[in-house]
Protein backbone atom coordinates (compact mmCIF):
# COMPACT_ATOMS: atom_id res chain seq x y z
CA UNK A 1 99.57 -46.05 205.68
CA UNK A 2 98.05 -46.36 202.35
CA UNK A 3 97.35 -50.23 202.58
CA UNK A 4 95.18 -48.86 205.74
CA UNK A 5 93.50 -46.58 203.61
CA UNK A 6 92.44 -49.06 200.76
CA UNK A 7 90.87 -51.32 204.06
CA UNK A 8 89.21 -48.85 205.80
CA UNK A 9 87.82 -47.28 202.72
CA UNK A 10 86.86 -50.29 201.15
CA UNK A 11 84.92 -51.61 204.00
CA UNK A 12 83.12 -48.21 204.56
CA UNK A 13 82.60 -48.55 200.66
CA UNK A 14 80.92 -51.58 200.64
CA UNK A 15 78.68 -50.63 203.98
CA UNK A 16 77.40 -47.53 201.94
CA UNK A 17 76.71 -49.30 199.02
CA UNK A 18 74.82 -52.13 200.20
CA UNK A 19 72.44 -49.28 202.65
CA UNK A 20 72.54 -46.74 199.76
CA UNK A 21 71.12 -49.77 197.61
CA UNK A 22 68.82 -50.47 200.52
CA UNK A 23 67.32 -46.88 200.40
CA UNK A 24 67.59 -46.73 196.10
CA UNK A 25 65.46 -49.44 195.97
CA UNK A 26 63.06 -48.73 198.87
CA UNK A 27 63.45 -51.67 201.10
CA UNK A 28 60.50 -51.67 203.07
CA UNK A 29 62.49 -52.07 206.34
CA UNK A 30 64.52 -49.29 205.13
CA UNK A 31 61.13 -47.29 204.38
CA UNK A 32 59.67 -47.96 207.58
CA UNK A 33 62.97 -47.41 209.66
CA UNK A 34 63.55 -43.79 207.88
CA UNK A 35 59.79 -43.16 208.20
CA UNK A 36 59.93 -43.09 211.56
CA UNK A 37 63.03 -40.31 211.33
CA UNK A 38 60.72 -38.07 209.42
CA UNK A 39 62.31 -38.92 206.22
CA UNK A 40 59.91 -39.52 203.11
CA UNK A 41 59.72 -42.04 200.75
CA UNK A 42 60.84 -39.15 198.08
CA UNK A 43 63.75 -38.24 199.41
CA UNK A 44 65.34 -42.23 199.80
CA UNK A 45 66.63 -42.29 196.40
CA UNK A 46 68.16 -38.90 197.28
CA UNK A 47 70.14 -40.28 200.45
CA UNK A 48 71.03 -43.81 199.24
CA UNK A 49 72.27 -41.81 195.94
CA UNK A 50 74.96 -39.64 198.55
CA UNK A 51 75.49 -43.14 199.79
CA UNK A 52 77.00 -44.85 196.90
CA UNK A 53 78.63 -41.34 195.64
CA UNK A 54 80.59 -41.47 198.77
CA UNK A 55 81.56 -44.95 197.77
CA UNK A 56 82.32 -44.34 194.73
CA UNK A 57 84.16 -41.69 195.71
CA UNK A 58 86.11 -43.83 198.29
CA UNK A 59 87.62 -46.46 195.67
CA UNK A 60 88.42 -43.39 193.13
CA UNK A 61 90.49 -42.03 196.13
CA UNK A 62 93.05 -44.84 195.90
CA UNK A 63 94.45 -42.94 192.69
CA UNK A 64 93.27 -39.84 192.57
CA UNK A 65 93.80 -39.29 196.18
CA UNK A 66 91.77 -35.50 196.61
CA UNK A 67 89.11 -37.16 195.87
CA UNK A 68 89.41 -39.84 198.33
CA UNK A 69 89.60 -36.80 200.87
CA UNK A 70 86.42 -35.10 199.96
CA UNK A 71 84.50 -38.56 200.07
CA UNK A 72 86.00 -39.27 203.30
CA UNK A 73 84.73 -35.86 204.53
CA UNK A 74 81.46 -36.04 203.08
CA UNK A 75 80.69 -39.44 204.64
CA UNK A 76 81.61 -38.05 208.03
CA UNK A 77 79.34 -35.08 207.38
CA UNK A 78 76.70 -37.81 206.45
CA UNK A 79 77.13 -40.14 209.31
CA UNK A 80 76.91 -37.32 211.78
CA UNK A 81 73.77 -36.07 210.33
CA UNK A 82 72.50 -40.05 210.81
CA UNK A 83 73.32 -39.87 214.34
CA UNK A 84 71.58 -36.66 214.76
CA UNK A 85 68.88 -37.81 213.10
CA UNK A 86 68.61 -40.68 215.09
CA UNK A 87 69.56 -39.20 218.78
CA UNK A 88 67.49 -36.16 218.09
CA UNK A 89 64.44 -39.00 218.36
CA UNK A 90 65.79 -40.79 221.24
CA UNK A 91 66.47 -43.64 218.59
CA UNK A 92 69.68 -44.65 220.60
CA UNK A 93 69.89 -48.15 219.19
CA UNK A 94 69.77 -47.21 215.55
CA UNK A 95 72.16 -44.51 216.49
CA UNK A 96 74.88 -46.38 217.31
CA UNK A 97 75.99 -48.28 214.32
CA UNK A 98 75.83 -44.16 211.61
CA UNK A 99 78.01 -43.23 215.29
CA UNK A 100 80.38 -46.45 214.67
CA UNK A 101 80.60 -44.99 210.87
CA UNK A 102 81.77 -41.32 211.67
CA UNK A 103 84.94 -42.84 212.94
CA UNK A 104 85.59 -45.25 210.04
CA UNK A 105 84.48 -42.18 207.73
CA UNK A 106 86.89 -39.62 209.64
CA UNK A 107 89.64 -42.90 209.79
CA UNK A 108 89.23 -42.67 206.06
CA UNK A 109 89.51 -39.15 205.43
CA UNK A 110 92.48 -39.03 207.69
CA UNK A 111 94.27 -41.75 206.53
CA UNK A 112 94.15 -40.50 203.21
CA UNK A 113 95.41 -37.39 204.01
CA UNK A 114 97.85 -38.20 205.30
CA UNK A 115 98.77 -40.77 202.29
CA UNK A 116 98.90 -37.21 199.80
């Protein structure tokens, strides 16, 4: 069960650091993309920041395993807020891959847990 964790978690890990890096560094895709959510440019740093906490917080979890379960949680929490986000718009397409990431987030979280 933990060998599933450290895969599940470090693929989610890597996702959220390469779109947290993304929205750090202000892609302009990125800009445009969250632009049209409502988000401003100000408050990218601010998301792609919970982005790579939560990945951070993923790869700490394979030792200290708590913390593993409160990044797990936290992503989920994220995600969902994504697919709100996105639904709440009608953006259906760019809904579907933050909807794809609740259940590797919750898989995470889970799996974890149940590794304590």
């Amino acid at each position: 069960m933990f060998n599933a964790y450290v895969v599940v978690s470090s693929l989610l890990a890597l996702v959220c650091l390469v779109f947290g890096g993304y929205k750090v560094t202000a892609q302009p895709g990125m800009v445009e993309q969250m632009g049209r959510l409502g988000v401003s440019r100000r408050q990218l740093p601010v998301l792609g920041a919970l982005l790579i906490l939560g990945a951070i917080g993923l790869v700490v979890g394979n030792w200290v395993g708590p913390v593993g379960v409160a990044a797990g949680i936290a992503l989920t929490i994220y995600f969902v807020g994504a697919t709100l986000a996105h639904t709440r718009l009608g953006d259906f397409k760019n809904a579907s891959p933050a909807t794809v990431l609740i259940a590797v987030a919750a898989a995470a979280f889970v799996l974890r847990l149940l590794t304590l």
